[in-house]
Protein backbone atom coordinates (compact mmCIF):
# COMPACT_ATOMS: atom_id res chain seq x y z
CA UNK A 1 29.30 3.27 2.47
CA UNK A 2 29.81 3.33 -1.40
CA UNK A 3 29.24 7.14 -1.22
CA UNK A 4 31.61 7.60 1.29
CA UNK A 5 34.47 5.60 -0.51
CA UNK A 6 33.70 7.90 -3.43
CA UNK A 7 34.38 10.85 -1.78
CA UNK A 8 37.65 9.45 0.00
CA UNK A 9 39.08 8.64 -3.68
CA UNK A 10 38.17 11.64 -4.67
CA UNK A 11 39.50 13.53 -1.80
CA UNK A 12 42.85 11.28 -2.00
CA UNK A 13 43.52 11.74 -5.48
CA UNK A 14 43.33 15.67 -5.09
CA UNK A 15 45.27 15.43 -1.63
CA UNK A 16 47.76 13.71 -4.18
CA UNK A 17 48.12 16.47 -6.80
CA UNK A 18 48.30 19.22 -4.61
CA UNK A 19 50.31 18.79 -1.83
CA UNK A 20 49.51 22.00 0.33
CA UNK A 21 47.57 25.61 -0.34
CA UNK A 22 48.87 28.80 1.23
CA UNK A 23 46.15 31.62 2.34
CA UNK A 24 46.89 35.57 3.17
CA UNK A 25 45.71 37.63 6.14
CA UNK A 26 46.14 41.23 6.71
CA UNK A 27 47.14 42.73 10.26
CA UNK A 28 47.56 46.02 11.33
CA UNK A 29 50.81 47.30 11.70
CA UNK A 30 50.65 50.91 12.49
CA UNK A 31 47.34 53.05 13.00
CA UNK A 32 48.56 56.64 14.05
CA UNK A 33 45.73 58.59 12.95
CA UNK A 34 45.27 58.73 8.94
CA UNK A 35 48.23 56.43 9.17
CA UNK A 36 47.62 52.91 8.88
CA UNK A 37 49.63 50.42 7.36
CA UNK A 38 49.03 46.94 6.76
CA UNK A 39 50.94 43.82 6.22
CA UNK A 40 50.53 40.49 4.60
CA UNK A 41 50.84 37.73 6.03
CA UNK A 42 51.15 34.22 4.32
CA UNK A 43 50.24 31.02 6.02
CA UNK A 44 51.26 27.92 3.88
CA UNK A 45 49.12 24.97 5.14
CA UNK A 46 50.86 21.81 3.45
CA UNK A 47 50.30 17.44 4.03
CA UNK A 48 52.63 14.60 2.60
CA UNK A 49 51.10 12.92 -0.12
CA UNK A 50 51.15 9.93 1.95
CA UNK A 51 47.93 11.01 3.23
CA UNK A 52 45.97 10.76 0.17
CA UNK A 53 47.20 7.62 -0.84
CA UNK A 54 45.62 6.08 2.35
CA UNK A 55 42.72 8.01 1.80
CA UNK A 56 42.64 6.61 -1.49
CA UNK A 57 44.12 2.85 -0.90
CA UNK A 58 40.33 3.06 2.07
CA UNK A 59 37.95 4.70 -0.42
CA UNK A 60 39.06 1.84 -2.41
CA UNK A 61 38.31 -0.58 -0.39
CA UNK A 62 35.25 1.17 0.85
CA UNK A 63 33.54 0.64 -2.87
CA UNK A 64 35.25 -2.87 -3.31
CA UNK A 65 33.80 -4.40 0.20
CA UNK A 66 30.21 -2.62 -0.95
CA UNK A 67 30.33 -4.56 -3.89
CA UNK A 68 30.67 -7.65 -2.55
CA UNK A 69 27.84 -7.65 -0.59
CA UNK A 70 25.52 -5.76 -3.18
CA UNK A 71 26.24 -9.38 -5.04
């Protein structure tokens, strides 16, 4: 359980600083023979911060409850 509450601080503390990522596909928009044009699309993919502070506040409490019992 300690390794997983090190992972969810982790993860919380980067879904913190960066808020979102956006990633590019390509799709055919005309192929008439030697013709062929593309276009770019962008697809923004974004979460409140919110999230990683409860991902955080649990990976916290994760290590701190491991602890305890470790004593």
């Amino acid at each position: 359980m300690k390794n997983l509450g090190i992972v969810l601080i982790a993860l919380g503390l980067l879904m913190m600083i960066y808020t979102g990522f956006n990633y590019v596909s390509e799709k055919r928009v005309v192929d008439i023979g030697p013709l062929k044009i593309d276009k770019a699309e962008n697809h923004p993919v974004h979460w409140s911060p919110v999230v990683g502070g409860v991902l955080l506040v649990v990976g916290i409490a994760l290590v701190a409850t491991n602890r305890k019992k470790v004593s």
